[in-house]
Structures are given as structure tokens and as C-alpha cells.
Protein backbone atom coordinates (compact mmCIF):
# COMPACT_ATOMS: atom_id res chain seq x y z
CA UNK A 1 0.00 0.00 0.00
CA UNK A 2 1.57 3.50 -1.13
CA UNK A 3 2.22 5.77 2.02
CA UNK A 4 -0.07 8.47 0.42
CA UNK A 5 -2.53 6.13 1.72
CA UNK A 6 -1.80 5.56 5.04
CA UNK A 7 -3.30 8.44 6.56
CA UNK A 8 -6.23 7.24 8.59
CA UNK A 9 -4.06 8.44 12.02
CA UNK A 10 -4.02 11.59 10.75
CA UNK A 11 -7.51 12.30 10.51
CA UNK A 12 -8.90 14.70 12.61
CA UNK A 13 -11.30 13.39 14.77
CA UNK A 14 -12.05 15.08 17.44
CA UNK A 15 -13.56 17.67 14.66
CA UNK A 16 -15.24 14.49 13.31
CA UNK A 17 -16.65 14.10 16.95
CA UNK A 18 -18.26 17.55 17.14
CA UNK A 19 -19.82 17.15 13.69
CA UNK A 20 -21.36 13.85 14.84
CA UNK A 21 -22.89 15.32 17.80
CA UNK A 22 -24.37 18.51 16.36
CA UNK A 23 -25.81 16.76 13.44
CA UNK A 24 -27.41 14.46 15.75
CA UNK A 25 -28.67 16.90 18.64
CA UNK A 26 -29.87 18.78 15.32
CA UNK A 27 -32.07 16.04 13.92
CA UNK A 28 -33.91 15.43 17.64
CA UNK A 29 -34.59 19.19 17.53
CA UNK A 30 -35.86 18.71 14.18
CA UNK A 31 -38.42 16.40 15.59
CA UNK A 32 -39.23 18.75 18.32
CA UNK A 33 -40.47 21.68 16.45
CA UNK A 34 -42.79 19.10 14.17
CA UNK A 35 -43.58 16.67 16.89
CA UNK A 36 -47.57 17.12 17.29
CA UNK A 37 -48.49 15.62 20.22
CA UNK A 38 -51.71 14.56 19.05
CA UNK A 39 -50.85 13.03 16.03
CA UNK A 40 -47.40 11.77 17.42
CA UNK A 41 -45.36 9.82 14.13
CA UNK A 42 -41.77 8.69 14.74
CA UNK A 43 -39.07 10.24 14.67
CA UNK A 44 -37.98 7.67 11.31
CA UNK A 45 -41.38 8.55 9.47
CA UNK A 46 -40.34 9.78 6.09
CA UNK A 47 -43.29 12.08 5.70
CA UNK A 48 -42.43 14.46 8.22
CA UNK A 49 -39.06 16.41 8.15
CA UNK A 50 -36.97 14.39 10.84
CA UNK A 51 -37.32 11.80 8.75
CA UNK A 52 -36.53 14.01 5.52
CA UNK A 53 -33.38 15.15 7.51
CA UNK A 54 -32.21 11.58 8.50
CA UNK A 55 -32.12 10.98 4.56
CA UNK A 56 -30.02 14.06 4.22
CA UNK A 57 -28.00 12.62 7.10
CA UNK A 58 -27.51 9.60 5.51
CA UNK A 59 -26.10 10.67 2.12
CA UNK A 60 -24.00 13.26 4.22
CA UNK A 61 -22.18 10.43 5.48
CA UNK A 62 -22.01 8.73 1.71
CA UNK A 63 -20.54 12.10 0.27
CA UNK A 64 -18.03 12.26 3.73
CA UNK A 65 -16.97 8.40 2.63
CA UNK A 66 -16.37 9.94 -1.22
CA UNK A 67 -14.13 13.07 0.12
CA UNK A 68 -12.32 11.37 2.06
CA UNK A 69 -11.21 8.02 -0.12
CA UNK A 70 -10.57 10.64 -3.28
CA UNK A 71 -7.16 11.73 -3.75
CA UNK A 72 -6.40 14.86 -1.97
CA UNK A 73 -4.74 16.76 -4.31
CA UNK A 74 -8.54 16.53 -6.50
CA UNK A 75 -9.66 19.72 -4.60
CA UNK A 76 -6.59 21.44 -5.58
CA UNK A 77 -7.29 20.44 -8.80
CA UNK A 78 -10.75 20.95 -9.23
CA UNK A 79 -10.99 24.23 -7.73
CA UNK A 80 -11.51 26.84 -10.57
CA UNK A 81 -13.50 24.27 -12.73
CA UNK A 82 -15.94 23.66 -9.27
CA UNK A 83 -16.31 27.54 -9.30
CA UNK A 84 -17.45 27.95 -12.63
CA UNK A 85 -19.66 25.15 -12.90
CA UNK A 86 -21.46 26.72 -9.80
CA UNK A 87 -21.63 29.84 -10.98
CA UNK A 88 -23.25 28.58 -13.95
CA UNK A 89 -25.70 27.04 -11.69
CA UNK A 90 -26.29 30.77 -9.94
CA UNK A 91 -27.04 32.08 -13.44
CA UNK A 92 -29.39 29.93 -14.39
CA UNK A 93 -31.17 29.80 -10.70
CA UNK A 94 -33.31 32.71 -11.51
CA UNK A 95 -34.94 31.47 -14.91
CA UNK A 96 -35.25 27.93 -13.83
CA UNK A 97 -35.12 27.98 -10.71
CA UNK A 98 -38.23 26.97 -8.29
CA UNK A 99 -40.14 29.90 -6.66
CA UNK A 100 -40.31 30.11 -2.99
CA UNK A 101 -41.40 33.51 -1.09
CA UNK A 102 -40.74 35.15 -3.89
CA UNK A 103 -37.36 33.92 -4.18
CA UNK A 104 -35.74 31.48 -7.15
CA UNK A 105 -33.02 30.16 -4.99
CA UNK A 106 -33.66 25.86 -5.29
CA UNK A 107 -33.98 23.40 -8.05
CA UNK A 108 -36.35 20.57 -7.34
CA UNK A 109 -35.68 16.87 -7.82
CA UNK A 110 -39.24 14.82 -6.67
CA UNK A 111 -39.59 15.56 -3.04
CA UNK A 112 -36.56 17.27 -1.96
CA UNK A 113 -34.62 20.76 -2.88
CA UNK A 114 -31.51 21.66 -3.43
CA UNK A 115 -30.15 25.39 -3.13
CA UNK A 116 -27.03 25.86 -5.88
CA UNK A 117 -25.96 29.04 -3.73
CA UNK A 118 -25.41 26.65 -0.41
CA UNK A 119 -22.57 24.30 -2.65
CA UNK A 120 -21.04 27.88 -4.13
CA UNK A 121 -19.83 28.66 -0.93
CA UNK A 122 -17.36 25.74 -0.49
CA UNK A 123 -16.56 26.05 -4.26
CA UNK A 124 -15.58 29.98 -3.64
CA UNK A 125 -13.24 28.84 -0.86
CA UNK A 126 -11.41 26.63 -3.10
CA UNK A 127 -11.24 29.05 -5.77
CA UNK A 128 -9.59 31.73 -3.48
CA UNK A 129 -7.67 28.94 -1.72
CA UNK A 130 -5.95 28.45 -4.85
CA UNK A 131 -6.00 31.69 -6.26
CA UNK A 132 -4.23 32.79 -3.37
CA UNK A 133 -1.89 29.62 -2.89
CA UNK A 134 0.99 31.50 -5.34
CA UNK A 135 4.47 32.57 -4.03
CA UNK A 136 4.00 35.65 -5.31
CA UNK A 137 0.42 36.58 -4.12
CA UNK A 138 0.12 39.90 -1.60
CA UNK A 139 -3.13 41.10 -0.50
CA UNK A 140 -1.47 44.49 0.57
CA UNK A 141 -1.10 45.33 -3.70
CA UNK A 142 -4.30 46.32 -5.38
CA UNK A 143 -4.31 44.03 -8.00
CA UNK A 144 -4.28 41.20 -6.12
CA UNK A 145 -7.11 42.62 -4.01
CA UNK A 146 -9.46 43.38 -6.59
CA UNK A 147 -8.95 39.84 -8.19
CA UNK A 148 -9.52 38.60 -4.58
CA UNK A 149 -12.61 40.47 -4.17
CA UNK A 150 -13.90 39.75 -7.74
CA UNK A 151 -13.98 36.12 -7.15
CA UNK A 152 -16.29 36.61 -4.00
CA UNK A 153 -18.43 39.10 -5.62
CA UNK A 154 -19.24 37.15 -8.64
CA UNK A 155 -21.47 34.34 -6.65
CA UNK A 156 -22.80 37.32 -4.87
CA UNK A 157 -23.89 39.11 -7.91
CA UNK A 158 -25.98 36.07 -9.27
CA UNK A 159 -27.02 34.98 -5.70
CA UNK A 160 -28.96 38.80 -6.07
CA UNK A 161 -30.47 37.90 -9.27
CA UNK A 162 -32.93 34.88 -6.92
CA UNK A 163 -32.98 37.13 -4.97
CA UNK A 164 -31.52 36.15 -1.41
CA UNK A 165 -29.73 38.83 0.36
CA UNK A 166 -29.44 36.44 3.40
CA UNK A 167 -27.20 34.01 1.54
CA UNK A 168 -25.11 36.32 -0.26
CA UNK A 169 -24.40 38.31 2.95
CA UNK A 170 -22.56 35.08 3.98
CA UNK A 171 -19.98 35.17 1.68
CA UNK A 172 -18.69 38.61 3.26
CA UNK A 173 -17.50 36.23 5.77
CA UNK A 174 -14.89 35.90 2.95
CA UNK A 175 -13.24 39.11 4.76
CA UNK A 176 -11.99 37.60 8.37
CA UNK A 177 -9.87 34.92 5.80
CA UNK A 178 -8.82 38.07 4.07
CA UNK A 179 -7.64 39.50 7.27
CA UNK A 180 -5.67 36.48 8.22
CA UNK A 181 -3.63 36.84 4.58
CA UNK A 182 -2.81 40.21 5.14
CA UNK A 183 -5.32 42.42 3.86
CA UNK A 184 -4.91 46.29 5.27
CA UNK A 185 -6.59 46.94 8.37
CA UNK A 186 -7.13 50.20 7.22
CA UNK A 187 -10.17 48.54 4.89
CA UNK A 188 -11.60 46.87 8.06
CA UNK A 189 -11.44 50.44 9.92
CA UNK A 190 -12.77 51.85 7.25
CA UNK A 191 -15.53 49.16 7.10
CA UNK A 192 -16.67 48.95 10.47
CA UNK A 193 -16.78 53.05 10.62
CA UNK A 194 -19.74 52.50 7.50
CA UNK A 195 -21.47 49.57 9.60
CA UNK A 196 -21.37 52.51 12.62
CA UNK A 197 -22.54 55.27 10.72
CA UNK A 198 -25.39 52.70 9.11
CA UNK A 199 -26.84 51.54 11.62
CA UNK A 200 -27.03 55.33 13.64
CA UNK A 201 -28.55 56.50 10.48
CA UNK A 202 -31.14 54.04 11.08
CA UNK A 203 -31.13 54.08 14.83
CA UNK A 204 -31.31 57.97 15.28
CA UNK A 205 -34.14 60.44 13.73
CA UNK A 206 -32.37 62.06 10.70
CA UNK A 207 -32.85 65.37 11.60
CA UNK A 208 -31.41 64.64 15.11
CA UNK A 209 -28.46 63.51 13.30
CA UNK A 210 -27.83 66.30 11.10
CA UNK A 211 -27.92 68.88 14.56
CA UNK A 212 -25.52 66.51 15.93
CA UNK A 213 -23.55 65.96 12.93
CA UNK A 214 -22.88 70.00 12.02
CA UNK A 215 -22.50 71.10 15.46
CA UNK A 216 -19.49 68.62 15.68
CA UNK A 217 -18.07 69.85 12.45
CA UNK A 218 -17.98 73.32 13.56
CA UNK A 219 -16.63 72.67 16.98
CA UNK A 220 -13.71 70.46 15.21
CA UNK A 221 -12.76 73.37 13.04
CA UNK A 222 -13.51 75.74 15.21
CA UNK A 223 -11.03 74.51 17.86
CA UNK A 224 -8.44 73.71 15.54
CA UNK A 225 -7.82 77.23 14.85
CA UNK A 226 -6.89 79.22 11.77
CA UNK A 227 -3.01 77.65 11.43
CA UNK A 228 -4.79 74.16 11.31
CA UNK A 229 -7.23 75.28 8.90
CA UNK A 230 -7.14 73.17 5.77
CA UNK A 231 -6.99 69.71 8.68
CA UNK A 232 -10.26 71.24 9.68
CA UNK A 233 -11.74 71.66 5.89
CA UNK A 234 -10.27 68.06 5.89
CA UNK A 235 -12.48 67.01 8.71
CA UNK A 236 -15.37 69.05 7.56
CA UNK A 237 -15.83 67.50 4.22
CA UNK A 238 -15.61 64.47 5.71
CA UNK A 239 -18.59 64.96 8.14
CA UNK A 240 -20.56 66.11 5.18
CA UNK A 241 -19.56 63.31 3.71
CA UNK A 242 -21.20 60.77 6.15
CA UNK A 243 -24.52 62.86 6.65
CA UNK A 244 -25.22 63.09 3.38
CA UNK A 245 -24.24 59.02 3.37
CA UNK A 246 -26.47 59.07 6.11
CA UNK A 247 -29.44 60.21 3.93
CA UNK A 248 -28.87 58.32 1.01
CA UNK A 249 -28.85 55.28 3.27
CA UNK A 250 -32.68 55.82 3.83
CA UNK A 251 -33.35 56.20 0.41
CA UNK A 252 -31.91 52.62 -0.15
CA UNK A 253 -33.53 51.26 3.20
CA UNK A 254 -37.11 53.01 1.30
CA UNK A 255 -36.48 51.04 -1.92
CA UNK A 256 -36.07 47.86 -0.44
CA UNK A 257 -38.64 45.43 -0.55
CA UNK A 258 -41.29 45.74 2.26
CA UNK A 259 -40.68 42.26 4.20
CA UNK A 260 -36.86 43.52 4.29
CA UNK A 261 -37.65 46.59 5.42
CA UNK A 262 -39.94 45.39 8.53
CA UNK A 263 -37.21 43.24 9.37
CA UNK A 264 -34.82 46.12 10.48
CA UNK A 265 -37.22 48.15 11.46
CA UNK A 266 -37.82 45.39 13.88
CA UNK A 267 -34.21 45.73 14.92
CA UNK A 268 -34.15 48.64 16.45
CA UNK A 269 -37.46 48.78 17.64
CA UNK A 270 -38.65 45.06 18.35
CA UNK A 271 -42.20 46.24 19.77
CA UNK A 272 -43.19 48.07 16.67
CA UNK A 273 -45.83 45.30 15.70
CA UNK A 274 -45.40 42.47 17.75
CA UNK A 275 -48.51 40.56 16.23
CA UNK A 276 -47.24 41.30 12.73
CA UNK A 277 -43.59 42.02 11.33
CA UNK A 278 -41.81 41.45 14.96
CA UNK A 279 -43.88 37.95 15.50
CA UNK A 280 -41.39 35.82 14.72
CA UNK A 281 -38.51 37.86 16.81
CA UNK A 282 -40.94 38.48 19.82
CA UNK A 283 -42.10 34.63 19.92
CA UNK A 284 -38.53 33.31 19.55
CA UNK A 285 -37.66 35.45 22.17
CA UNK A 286 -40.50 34.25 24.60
CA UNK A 287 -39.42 30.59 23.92
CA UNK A 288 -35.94 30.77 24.39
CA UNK A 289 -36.86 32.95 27.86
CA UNK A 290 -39.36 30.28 28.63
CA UNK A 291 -36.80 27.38 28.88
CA UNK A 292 -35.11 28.94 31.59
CA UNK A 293 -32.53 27.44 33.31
CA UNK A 294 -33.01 23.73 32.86
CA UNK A 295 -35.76 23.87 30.14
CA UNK A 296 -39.24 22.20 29.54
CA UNK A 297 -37.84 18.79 28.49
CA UNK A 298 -37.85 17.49 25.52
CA UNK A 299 -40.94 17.55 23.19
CA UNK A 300 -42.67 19.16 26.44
CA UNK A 301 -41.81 22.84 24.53
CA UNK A 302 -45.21 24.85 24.20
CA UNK A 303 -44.00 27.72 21.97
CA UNK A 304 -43.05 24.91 19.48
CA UNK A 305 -46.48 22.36 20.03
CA UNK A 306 -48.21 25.45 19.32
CA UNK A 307 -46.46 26.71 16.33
CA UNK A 308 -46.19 30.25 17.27
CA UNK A 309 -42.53 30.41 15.90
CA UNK A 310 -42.87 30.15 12.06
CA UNK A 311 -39.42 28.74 10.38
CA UNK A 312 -38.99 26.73 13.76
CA UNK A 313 -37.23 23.80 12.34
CA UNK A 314 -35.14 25.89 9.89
CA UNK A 315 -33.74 29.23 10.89
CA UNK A 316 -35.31 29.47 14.57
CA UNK A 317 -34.26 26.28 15.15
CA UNK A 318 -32.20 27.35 18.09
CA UNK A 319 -35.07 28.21 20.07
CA UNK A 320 -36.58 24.89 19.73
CA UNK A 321 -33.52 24.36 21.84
CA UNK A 322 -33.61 27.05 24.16
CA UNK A 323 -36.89 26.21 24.80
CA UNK A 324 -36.96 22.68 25.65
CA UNK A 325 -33.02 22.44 27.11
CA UNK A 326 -32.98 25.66 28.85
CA UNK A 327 -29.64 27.90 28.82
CA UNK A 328 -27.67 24.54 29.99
CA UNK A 329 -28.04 23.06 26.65
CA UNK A 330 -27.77 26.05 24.88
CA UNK A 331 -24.44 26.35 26.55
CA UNK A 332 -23.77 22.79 25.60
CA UNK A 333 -24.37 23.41 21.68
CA UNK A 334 -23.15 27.04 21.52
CA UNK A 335 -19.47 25.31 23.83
CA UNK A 336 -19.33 22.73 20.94
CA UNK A 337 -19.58 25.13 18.17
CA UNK A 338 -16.73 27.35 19.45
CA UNK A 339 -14.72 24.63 20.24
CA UNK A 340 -15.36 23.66 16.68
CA UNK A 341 -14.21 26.68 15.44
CA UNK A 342 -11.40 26.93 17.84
CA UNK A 343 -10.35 23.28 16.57
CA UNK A 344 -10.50 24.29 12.82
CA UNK A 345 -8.16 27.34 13.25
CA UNK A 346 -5.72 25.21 14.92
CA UNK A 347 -5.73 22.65 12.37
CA UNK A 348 -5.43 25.75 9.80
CA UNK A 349 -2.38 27.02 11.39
CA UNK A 350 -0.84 24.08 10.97
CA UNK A 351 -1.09 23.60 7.50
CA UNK A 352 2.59 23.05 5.23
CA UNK A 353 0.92 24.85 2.38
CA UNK A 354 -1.10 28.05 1.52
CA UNK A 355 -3.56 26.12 0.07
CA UNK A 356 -4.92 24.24 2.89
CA UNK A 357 -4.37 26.89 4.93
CA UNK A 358 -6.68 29.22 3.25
CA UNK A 359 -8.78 26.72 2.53
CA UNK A 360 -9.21 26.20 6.00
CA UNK A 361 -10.15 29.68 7.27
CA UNK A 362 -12.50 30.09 4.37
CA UNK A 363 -14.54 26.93 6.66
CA UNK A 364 -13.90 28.98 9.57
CA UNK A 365 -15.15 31.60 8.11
CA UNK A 366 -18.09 30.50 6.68
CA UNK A 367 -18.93 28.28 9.77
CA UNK A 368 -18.46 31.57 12.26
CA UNK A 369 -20.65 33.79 10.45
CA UNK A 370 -23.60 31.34 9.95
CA UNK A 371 -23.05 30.40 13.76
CA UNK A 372 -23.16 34.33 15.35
CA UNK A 373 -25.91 35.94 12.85
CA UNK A 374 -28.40 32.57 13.05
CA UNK A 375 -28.19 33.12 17.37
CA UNK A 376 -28.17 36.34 16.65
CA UNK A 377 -31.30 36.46 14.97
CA UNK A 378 -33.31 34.38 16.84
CA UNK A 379 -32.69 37.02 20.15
CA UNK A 380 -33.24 40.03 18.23
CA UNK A 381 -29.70 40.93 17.96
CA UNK A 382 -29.81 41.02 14.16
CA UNK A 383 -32.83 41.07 11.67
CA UNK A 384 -34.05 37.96 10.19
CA UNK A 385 -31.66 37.42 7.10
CA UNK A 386 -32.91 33.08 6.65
CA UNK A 387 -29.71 31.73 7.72
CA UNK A 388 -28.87 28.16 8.56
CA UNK A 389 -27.75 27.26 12.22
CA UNK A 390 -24.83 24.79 10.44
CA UNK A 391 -25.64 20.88 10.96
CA UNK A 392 -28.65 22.38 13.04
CA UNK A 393 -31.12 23.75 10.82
CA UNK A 394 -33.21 21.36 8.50
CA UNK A 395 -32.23 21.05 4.99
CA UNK A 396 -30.26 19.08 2.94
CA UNK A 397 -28.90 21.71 0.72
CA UNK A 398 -27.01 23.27 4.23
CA UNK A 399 -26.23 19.88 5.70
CA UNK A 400 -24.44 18.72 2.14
CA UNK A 401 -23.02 22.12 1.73
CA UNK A 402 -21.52 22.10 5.30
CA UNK A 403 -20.36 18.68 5.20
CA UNK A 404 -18.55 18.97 1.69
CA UNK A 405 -16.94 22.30 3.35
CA UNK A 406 -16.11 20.65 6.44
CA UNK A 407 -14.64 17.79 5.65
CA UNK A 408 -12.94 18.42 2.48
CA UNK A 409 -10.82 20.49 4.88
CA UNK A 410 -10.02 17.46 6.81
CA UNK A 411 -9.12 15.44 4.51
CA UNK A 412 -6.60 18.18 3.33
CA UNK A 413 -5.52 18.09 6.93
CA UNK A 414 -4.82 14.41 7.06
CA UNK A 415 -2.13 15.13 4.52
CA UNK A 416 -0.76 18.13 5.63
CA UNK A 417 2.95 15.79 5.76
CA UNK A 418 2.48 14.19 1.99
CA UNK A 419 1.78 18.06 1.02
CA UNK A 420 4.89 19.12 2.32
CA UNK A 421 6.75 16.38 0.80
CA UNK A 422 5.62 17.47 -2.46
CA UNK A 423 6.20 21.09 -2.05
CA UNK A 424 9.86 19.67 -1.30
């Protein structure tokens, strides 16, 4: 047997371990927020979505069997055709696609969906993993950062066509790998300062804002005094600048569809219509709050028998949770996600190539951003965007999509010594 193949000690598998156990604690909250009471089926019964999910499950573990026999240096190879062929599969979402809430995002084969935009993600990571895998590749030239950021605004582009602004937000997780490679931190400043100034905008009565914004303006130049003059122009223009950013923001927020612009209106005022657009914040709110310490107990949640939380098994799925486990086992699953993530950025740093190691913070990435906005939607720390709580949430198209991400990663990982050898 050739020593490329010996590799089964390398595998990661404590990683392996945490998968395992989310995917499972996932699929017995996926019975929870269908389980009716009176009309109790089991948790196997195919016509109900725990039993949908335990099919996804199953071919998860067929497609984790596949990655990890194929020949690691495949992905490497693969990795620009993958991103094409997805992003012909973006394109064509929108005229082909199946419409759902007003949305072409899925094809469908018989019974079950599958979302092209969920397998771009892991396909983008490989393209910028080898994109950015050259010698001479620096993110703190121009070039290379507009050729960085035009392979992770392409998906994004067509993703817009469906549309689905939740899903194409994700790839701006694309950034924190970025960071790690060396792009400026004067971008990130730069960045953050908009997210600031947005959300104010929004937060703050515009005309409040403008008072606030001019008197600072004058006090800055007026303190700087006449031999700093042109700093204080500087500074002036700038605060122009962001009020009239300020205003145009509101013109965008106006133009946006309705159902998008109740959900951040809902943000920063969560008791605006709690019987209409802030329903589902309010009642995942009340669940998760109702669990209390210990929780209900499982399939004892009333919130969920009820159905007040729509999207319960989907994107609220974490106050199925919440409600029935209490904050102890929301503790449990949110300790096993970071030490996930915590895991996978060790494993990155160890990498002997660029490849895997961007590779590998692209999963991070990806995996960390789906994590903190999914919680933080369902407690009203972020407006309802339809993101997947990853290995949680029902679906197949996020559970294959996650796995593929995950694990092509560790099969990269397992080896990380044959990579080096070849680099040699």
C-alpha cells in the first residue's frame, strides 16, 4: 500500500466528533419543532421532516466516505473548474429555478430541494484557496485585491439575481480569511466606521443627526484654529460626507422590498408590531426565555407544540432548543460550536501549504458567520436574514453544503505531511 494512503491516524477526529454530535442533537430538535403531540409519528417517518433530515443525514455520510477516499490533491485540482460550474448554476437559478417567497433560490428533484448558492460557498473557498496559494500573491497590492474580491463578488452578484440577500451576505465572511492573509486593516477600519454610521442613520431620527452631525463639524474646526485650517476643511468634508451618506442610506432602506424593510425596522425597535412584522422575533424570544434554566424537556416545549414560531425547524431552530433544554443546553451546543471553530483554526495554522491553509479559514469563516448571525437572529440581535444554524437547521442543501466544506478540509488536513513532501 503507497504511504499516500496511510493516513487514517491523521484524521482529525475530534472535529469528526463535534460534527457527529451537532448533526445528531440537530435532527432530535428537528423532531421537536414538528412533533404534534396529538398526532405523534416517529421520529424515522419519512413524511415528516426528521425523517426528511435523517435521509439528508444519511447521504451526508455517503458524500463524507467519497471526500475522504478521493485523492487529496482533487480539490486542488478541481478548484476553478468547481467555481465555474457553480456559478453557472447561480445564473441559471433565476430562470429555472423553483419559486419560494418570492425567491428562485432551489432546483427541485421529486420531493426534496436543493439550493445551488449553499454548494457555491465551499466552491468559492477553493477558488480563493488556490488563487491565493501562489508565491507571489500579496493582499497588501491592489491588483491582487481586486482579483480577490472579484472572485467573491461574482457568486454574490448572481445569488442577487434569486434574490436572497441572506445568503449572499454570507460570503462577506470571505473578509476575516482576508484579514488572516494580510489584507490592510485600514479597509476593516474603514468598514466597520460605514457599519457605525449605518446603523445610527437608522437608529437615530435624521434630523437629530444632522444637529448633531454640524454642530461637531464646527466645533472640530472651530477649535483647531486658523493655522490648522485646511486639517479642519479636511475634517469638515468628511462629516458632510457621512450625513449626506447618512441620507442616502434611507433612500436605499425606502427602496427595499417591504418584508426587508420590517425586518430592520424590527431591529431597532422590536415592539413596533409584535402581532405582525416582529412575531417571529418576539415569539422566539418568549421561547428561548421560557426554557429557563433547565428547560421544559424534551418535546414538552409549548411555543413549538403550538407553532407560534414560524421557520422553527429551519432558521429558529435554536429556540426549539432554548426552549426545551434551557440555557444549559444552549451552553452545551453554543461550547461545541466554538470549540469547533477553535479546533478548525488550529488545524489551519498548521497547515505546510497556503492552500490548505486558506482553505481552511475560508470553513472557519463561513462556519463563524452562519453560527453568530443565526443566534443572533433568533434574540433580536440582528434582523431575520434566513440563515442556517450549520448541521442544526433542517435542509439538505445546508447539511451537504456544510459537510462537503467541512470535511474536504479534513481530509486536506490528514495530509498536511504528503503536502509538504511534495512542495519539497
Amino acid at each position: 500500500m503507497r504511504q499516500d494512503d496511510l493516513y487514517i491516524n491523521k484524521i482529525d477526529w475530534i472535529s469528526i466528533s463535534i460534527y457527529a454530535i451537532l448533526v445528531i442533537i440537530g435532527w432530535f430538535n428537528i423532531y421537536a419543532a414538528v412533533y404534534d403531540e396529538q398526532a405523534a409519528k416517529s421520529i424515522f417517518d419519512f413524511s415528516i421532516n426528521s425523517g426528511k433530515q435523517l435521509v439528508w443525514i444519511g447521504t451526508a455520510v455517503l458524500l463524507i466516505i467519497v471526500i475522504m477516499v478521493a485523492d487529496y490533491r482533487l480539490y486542488e485540482n478541481l478548484a476553478i473548474p468547481l467555481y465555474l460550474i457553480f456559478l453557472f448554476f447561480l445564473l441559471i437559478t433565476p430562470f429555472f429555478g423553483k419559486e419560494i417567497n418570492g425567491q428562485r433560490a432551489w432546483f427541485e428533484i421529486g420531493a426534496f430541494r436543493l439550493q445551488p448558492a449553499e454548494f457555491a460557498k465551499f466552491a468559492t473557498a477553493l477558488a480563493l484557496a488556490k488563487f491565493m496559494e501562489r508565491t507571489t500573491f500579496d493582499l497588501s497590492q491592489i491588483k491582487y485585491q481586486i482579483q480577490s474580491l472579484a472572485i467573491i463578488m461574482l457568486p454574490v452578484a448572481f445569488i442577487m439575481l434569486q434574490p436572497d440577500t441572506g445568503t449572499a451576505m454570507v460570503y462577506s465572511a470571505f473578509f476575516i480569511m482576508l484579514y488572516r492573509e494580510g489584507m490592510p486593516v485600514s479597509y476593516y477600519a474603514l468598514g466597520l466606521s460605514f457599519v457605525a454610521i449605518s446603523l445610527l442613520s437608522l437608529a437615530i431620527e435624521n434630523n437629530l443627526y444632522l444637529a448633531i452631525g454640524i454642530v461637531i463639524i464646527i466645533s472640530v474646526i472651530f477649535l483647531l484654529g486658523k493655522k490648522k485650517l485646511s486639517r479642519g476643511i479636511i475634517l469638515g468634508v468628511i462629516g458632510i460626507v457621512i450625513i449626506g451618506y447618512s441620507y442616502s442610506l434611507d433612500y436605499v432602506v425606502s427602496k427595499l422590498p417591504d418584508h426587508q424593510q420590517n425586518r430592520i425596522m424590527v431591529l431597532f425597535n422590536p415592539d413596533i408590531d409584535p402581532l405582525g412584522v416582529g412575531w417571529n422575533v418576539t415569539q422566539s424570544k418568549i421561547a428561548i426565555g421560557s426554557g429557563g434554566f433547565m428547560g421544559k424537556g424534551y418535546l414538552e416545549g409549548t411555543q413549538t407544540k403550538f407553532d407560534f414560531v414560524p421557520e422553527q425547524h429551519t432558521d429558529f431552530i435554536f429556540c426549539t432548543l432554548g426552549e426545551e433544554f434551557g440555557w444549559i443546553g444552549s451552553l452545551v451546543v453554543i461550547t461545541l460550536f466554538c470549540a469547533l471553530l477553535i479546533r478548525l483554526v488550529m488545524l489551519a495554522e498548521r497547515q505546510k501549504n497556503r492552500f490548505s491553509r486558506i482553505y481552511g479559514y475560508c470553513v472557519v469563516s463561513i462556519l463563524l458567520f452562519h453560527f453568530f448571525i443565526n443566534i443572533s437572529m433568533t434574540i433580536g440581535l440582528f434582523p431575520v436574514v434566513g440563515i442556517p444554524l450549520p448541521f442544526f437547521s433542517y435542509g439538505g442543501s445546508s447539511l451537504w453544503s456544510f459537510t462537503i466544506l467541512l470535511f474536504i478540509f479534513i481530509k486536506l488536513d490528514s495530509h498536511r505531511i504528503q503536502q509538504l513532501n511534495r512542495m519539497g
